[in-house]
Structure formats: C-alpha cells, structure tokens
PDB file of N, CA and C in Angstrom:
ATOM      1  N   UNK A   1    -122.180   0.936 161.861  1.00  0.00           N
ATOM      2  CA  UNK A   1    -123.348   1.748 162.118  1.00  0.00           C
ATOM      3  C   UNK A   1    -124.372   0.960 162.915  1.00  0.00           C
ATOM      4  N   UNK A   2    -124.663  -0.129 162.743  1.00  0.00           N
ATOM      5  CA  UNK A   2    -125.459  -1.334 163.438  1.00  0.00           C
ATOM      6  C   UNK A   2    -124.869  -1.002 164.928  1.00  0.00           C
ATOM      7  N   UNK A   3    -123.816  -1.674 165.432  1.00  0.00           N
ATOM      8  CA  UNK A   3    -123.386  -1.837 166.384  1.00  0.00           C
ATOM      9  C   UNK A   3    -123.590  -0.399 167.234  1.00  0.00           C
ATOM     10  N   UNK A   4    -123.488   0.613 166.866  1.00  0.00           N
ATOM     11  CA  UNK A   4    -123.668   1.862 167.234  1.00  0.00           C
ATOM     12  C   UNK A   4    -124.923   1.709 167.542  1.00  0.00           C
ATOM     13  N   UNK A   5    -125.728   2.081 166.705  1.00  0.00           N
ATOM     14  CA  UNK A   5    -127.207   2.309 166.906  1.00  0.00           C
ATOM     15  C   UNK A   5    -127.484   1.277 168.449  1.00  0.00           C
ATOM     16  N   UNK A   6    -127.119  -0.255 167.847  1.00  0.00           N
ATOM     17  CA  UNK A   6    -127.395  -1.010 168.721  1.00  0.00           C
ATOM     18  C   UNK A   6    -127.069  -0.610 170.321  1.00  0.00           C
ATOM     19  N   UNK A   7    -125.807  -0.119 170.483  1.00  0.00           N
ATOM     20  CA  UNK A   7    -125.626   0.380 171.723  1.00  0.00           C
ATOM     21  C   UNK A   7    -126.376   1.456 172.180  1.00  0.00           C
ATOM     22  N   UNK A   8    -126.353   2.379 171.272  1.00  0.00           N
ATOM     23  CA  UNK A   8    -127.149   3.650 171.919  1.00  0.00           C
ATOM     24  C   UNK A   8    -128.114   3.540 172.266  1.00  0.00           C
ATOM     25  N   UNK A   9    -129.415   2.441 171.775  1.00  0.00           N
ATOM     26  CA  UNK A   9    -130.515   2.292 172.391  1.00  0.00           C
ATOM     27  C   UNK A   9    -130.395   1.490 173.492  1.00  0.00           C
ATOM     28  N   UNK A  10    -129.499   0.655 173.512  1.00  0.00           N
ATOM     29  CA  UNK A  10    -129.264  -0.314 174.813  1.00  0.00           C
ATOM     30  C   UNK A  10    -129.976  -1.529 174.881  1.00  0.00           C
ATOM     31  N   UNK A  11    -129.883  -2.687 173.719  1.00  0.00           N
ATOM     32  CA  UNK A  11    -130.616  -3.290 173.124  1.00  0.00           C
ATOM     33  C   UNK A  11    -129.527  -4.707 173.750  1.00  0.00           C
ATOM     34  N   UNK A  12    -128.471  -4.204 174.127  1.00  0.00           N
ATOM     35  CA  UNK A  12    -128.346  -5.744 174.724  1.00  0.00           C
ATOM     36  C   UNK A  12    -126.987  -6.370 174.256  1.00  0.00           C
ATOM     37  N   UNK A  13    -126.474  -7.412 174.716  1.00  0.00           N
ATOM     38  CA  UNK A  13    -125.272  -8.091 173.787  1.00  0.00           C
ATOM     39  C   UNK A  13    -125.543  -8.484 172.405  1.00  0.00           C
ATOM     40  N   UNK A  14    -124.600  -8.150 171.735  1.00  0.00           N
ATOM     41  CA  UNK A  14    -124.538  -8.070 170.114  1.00  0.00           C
ATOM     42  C   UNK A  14    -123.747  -9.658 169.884  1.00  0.00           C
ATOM     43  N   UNK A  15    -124.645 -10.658 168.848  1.00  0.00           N
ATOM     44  CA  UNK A  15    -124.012 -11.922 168.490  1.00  0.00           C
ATOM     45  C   UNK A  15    -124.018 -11.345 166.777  1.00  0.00           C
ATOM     46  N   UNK A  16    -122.383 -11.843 166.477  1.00  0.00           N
ATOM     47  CA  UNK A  16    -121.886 -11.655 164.993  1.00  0.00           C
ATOM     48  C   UNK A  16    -121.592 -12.799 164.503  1.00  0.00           C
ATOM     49  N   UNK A  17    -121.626 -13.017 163.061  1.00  0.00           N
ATOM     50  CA  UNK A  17    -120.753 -13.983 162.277  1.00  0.00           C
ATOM     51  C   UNK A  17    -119.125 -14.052 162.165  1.00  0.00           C
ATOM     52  N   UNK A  18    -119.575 -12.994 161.547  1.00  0.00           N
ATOM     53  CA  UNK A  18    -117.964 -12.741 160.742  1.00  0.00           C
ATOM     54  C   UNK A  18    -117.471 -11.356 161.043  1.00  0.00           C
ATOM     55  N   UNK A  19    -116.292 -10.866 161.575  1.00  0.00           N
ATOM     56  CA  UNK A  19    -116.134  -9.380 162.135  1.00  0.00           C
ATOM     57  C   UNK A  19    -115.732  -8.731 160.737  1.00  0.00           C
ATOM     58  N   UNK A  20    -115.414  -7.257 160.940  1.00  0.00           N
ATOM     59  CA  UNK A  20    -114.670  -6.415 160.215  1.00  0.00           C
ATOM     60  C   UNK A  20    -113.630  -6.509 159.681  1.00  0.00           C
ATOM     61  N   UNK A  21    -112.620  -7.498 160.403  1.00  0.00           N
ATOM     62  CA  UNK A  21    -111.021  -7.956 160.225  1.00  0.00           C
ATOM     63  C   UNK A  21    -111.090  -8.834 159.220  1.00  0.00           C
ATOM     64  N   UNK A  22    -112.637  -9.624 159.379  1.00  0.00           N
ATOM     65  CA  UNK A  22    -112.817 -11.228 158.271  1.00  0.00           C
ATOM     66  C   UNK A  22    -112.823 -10.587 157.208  1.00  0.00           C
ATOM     67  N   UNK A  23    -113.943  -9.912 157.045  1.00  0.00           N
ATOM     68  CA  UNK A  23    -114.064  -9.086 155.749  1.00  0.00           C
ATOM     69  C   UNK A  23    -113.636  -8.769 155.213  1.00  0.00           C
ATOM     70  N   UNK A  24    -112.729  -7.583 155.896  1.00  0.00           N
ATOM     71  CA  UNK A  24    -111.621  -6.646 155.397  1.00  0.00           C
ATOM     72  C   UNK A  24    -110.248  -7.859 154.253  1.00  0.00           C
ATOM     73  N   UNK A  25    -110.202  -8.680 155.181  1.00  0.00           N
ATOM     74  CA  UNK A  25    -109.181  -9.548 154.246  1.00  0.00           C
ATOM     75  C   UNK A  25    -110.041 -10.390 153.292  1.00  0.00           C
ATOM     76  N   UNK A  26    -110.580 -11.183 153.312  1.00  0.00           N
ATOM     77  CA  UNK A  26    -111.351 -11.423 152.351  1.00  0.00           C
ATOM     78  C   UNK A  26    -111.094 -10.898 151.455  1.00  0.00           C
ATOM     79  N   UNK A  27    -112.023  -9.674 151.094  1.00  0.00           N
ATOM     80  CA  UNK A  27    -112.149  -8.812 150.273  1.00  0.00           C
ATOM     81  C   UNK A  27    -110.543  -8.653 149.331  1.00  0.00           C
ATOM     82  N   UNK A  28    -109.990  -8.315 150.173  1.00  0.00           N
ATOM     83  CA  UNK A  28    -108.622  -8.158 149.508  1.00  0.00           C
ATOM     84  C   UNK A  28    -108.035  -9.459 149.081  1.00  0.00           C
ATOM     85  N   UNK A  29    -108.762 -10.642 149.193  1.00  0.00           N
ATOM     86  CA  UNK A  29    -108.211 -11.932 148.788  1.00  0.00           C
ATOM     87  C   UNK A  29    -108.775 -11.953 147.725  1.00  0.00           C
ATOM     88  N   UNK A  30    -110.074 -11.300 147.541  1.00  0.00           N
ATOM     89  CA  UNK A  30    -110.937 -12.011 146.741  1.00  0.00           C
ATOM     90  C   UNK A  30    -110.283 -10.660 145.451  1.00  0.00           C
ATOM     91  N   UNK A  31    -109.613  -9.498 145.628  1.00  0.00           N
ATOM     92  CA  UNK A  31    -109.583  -8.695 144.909  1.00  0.00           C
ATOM     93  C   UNK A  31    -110.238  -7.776 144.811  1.00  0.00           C
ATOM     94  N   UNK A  32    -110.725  -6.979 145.197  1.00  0.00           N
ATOM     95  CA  UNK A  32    -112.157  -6.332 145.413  1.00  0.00           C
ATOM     96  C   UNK A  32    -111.760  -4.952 146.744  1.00  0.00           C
ATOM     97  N   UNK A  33    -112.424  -4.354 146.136  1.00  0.00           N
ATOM     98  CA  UNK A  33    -111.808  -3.176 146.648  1.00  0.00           C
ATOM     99  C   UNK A  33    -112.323  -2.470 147.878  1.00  0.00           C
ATOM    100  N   UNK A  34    -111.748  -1.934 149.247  1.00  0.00           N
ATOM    101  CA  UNK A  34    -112.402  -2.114 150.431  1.00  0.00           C
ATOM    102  C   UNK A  34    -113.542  -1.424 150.598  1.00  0.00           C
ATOM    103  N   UNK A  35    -114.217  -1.663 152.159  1.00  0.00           N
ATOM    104  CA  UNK A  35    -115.368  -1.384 151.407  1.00  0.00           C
ATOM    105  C   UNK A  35    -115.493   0.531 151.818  1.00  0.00           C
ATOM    106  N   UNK A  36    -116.941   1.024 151.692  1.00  0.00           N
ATOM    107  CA  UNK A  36    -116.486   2.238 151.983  1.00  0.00           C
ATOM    108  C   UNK A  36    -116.540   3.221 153.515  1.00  0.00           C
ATOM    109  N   UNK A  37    -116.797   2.413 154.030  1.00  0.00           N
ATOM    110  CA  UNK A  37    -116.490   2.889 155.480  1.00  0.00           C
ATOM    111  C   UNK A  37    -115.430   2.030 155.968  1.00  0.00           C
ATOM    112  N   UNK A  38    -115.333   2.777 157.158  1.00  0.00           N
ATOM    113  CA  UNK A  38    -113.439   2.067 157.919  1.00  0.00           C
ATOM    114  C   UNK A  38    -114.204   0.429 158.922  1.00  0.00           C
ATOM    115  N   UNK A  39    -113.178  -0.261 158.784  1.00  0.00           N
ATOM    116  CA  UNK A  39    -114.176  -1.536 159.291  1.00  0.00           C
ATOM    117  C   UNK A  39    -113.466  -1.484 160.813  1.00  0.00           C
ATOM    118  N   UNK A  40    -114.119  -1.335 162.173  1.00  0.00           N
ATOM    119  CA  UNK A  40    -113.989  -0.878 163.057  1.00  0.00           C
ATOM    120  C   UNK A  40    -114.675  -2.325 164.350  1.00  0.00           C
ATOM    121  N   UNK A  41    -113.748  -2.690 165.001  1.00  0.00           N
ATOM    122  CA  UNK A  41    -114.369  -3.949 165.792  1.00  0.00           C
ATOM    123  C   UNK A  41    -115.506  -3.206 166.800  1.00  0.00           C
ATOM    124  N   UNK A  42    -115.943  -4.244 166.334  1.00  0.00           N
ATOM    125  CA  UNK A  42    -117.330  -4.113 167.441  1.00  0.00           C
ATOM    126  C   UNK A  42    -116.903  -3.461 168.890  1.00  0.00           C
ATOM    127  N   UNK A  43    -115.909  -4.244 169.362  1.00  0.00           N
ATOM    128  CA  UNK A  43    -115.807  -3.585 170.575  1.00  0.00           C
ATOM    129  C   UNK A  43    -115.137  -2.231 171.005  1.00  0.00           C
ATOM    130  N   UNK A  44    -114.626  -1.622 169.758  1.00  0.00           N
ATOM    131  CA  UNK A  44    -114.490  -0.509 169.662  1.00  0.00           C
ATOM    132  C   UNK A  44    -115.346   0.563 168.862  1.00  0.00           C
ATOM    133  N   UNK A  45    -116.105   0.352 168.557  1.00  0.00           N
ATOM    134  CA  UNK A  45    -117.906   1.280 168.134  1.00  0.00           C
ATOM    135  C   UNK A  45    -118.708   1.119 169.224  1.00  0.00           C
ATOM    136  N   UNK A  46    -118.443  -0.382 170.407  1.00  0.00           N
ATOM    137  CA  UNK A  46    -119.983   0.025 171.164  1.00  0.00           C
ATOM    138  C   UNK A  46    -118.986  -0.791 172.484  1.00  0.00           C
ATOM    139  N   UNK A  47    -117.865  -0.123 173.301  1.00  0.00           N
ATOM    140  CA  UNK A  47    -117.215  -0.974 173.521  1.00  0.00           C
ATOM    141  C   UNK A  47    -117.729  -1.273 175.528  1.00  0.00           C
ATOM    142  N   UNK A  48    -119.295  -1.016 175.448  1.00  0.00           N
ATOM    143  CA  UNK A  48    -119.928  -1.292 177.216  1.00  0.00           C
ATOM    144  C   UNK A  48    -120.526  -2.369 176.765  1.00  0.00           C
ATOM    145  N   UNK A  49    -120.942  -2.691 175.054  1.00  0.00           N
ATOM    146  CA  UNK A  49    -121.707  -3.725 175.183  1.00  0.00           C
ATOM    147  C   UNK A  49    -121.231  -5.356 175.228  1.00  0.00           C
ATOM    148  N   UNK A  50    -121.855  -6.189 175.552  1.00  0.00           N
ATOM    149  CA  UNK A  50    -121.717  -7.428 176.130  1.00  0.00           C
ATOM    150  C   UNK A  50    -121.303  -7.892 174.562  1.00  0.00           C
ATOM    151  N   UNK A  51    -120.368  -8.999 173.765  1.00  0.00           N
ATOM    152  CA  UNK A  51    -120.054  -9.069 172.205  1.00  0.00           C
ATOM    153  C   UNK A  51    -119.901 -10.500 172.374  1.00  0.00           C
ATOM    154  N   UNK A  52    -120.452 -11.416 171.348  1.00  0.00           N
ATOM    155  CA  UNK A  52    -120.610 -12.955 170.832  1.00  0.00           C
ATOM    156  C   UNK A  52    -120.048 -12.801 169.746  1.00  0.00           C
ATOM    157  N   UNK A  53    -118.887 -13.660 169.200  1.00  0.00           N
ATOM    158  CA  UNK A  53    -118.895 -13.731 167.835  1.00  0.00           C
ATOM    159  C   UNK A  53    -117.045 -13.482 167.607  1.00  0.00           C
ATOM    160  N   UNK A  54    -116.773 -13.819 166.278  1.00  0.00           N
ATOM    161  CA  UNK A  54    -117.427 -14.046 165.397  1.00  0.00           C
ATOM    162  C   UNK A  54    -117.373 -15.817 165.478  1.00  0.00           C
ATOM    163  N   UNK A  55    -118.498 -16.540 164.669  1.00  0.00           N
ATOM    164  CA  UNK A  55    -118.483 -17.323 164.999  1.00  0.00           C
ATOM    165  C   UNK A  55    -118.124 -18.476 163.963  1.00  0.00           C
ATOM    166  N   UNK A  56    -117.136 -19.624 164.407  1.00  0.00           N
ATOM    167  CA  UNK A  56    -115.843 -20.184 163.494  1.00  0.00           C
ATOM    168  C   UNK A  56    -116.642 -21.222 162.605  1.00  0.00           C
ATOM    169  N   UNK A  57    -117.817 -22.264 162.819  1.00  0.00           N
ATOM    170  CA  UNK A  57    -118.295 -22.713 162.140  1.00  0.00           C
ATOM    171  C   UNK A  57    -119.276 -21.430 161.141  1.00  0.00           C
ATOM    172  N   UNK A  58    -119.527 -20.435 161.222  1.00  0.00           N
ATOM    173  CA  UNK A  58    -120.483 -20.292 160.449  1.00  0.00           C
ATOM    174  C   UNK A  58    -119.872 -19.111 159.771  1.00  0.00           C
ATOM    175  N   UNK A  59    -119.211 -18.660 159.986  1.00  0.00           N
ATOM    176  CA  UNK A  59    -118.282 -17.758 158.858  1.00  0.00           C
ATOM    177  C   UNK A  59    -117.677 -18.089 157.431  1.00  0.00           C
ATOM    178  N   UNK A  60    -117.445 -19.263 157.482  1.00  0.00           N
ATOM    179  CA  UNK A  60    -117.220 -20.115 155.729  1.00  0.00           C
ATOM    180  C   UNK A  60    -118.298 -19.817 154.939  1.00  0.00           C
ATOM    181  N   UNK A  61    -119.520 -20.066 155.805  1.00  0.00           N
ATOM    182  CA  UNK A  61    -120.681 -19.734 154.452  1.00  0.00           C
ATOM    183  C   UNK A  61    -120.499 -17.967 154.600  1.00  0.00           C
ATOM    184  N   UNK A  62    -120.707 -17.622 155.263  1.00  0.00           N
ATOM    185  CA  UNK A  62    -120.622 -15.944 155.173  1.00  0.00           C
ATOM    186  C   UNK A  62    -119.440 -15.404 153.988  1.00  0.00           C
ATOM    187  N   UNK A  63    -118.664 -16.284 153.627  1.00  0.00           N
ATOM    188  CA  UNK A  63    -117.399 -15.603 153.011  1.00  0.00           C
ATOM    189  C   UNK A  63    -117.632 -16.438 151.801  1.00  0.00           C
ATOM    190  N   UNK A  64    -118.582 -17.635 151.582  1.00  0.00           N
ATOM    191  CA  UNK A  64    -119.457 -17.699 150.645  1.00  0.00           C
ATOM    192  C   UNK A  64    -119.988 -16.919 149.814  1.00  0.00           C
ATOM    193  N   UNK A  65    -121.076 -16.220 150.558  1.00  0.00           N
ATOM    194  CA  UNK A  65    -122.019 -15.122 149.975  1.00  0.00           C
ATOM    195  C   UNK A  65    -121.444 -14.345 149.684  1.00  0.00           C
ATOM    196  N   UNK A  66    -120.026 -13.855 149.900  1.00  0.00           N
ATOM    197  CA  UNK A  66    -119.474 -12.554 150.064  1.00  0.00           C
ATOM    198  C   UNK A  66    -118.603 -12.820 148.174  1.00  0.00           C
ATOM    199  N   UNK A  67    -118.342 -13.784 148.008  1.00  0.00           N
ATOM    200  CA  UNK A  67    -117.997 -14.891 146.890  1.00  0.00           C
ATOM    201  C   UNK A  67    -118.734 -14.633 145.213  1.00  0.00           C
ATOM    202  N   UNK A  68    -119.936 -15.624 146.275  1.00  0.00           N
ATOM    203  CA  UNK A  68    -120.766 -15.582 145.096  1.00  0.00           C
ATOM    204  C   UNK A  68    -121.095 -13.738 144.751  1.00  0.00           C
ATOM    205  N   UNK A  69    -121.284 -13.221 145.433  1.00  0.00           N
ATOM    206  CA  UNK A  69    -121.482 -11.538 145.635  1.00  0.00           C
ATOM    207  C   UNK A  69    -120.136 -10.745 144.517  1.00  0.00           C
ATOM    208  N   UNK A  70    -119.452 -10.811 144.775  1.00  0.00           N
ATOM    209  CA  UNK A  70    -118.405 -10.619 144.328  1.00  0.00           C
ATOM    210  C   UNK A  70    -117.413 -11.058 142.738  1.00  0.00           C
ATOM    211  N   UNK A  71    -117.436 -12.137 142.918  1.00  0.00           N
ATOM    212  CA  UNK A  71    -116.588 -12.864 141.701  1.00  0.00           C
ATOM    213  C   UNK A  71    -118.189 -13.798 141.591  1.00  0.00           C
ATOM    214  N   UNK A  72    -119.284 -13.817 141.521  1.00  0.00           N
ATOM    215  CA  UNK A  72    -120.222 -14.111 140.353  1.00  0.00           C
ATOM    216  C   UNK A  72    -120.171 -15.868 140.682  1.00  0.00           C
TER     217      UNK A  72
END
C-alpha cells in the first residue's frame, strides 16, 4: 500500500530494507502465520518507479524486530 500511494503521488525512488520475499519467509521460519495481504515486490505495485533496496547489511536487524515481535 506504501509503495502504491508512493507512486501515485510521484514522490520519487523508493529505498527499502527488507522486501516482501524477506518477510514472507521469515515469517514462515519463524512459524507465524502470513501476513494478511499478498506480499507483492515493489516493482510490481509501482513498477515506473526508480527502487533501492533491499538492503544486505541492514536487514538482520529488521528480521530482528520481526523476532523479538513475534516469538517474544
């Protein structure tokens, strides 16, 4: 929904952490059940805009939070 919005106003190249694909497995690593919308790459929700990411040092902590979030 981000990425959408983001395009439709025309706000520019989009920089990410961690994509939809990270998540999506994760989640299923971690046990946890997907989430409730379809997880859809960026470049296919907003696919004129300019895309950074995801990015390889800083996604460990992201799947951190997603962790502590999750399994406590």
């Amino acid at each position: 929904m981000c990425a959408a919005a983001h395009a439709w106003v025309g706000l520019g190249r989009i920089v990410y952490v961690a994509s939809a694909a990270q998540l999506s497995s994760w989640l299923r690593e971690m046990g946890v059940a997907p989430p409730p919308v379809r997880p859809l790459p960026v470049t296919e929700v907003a696919p004129g805009v300019r895309v950074e990411g995801p990015d390889l040092e800083l996604a460990p902590r992201v799947r951190a939070l997603h962790e502590r979030l999750h399994l406590g």
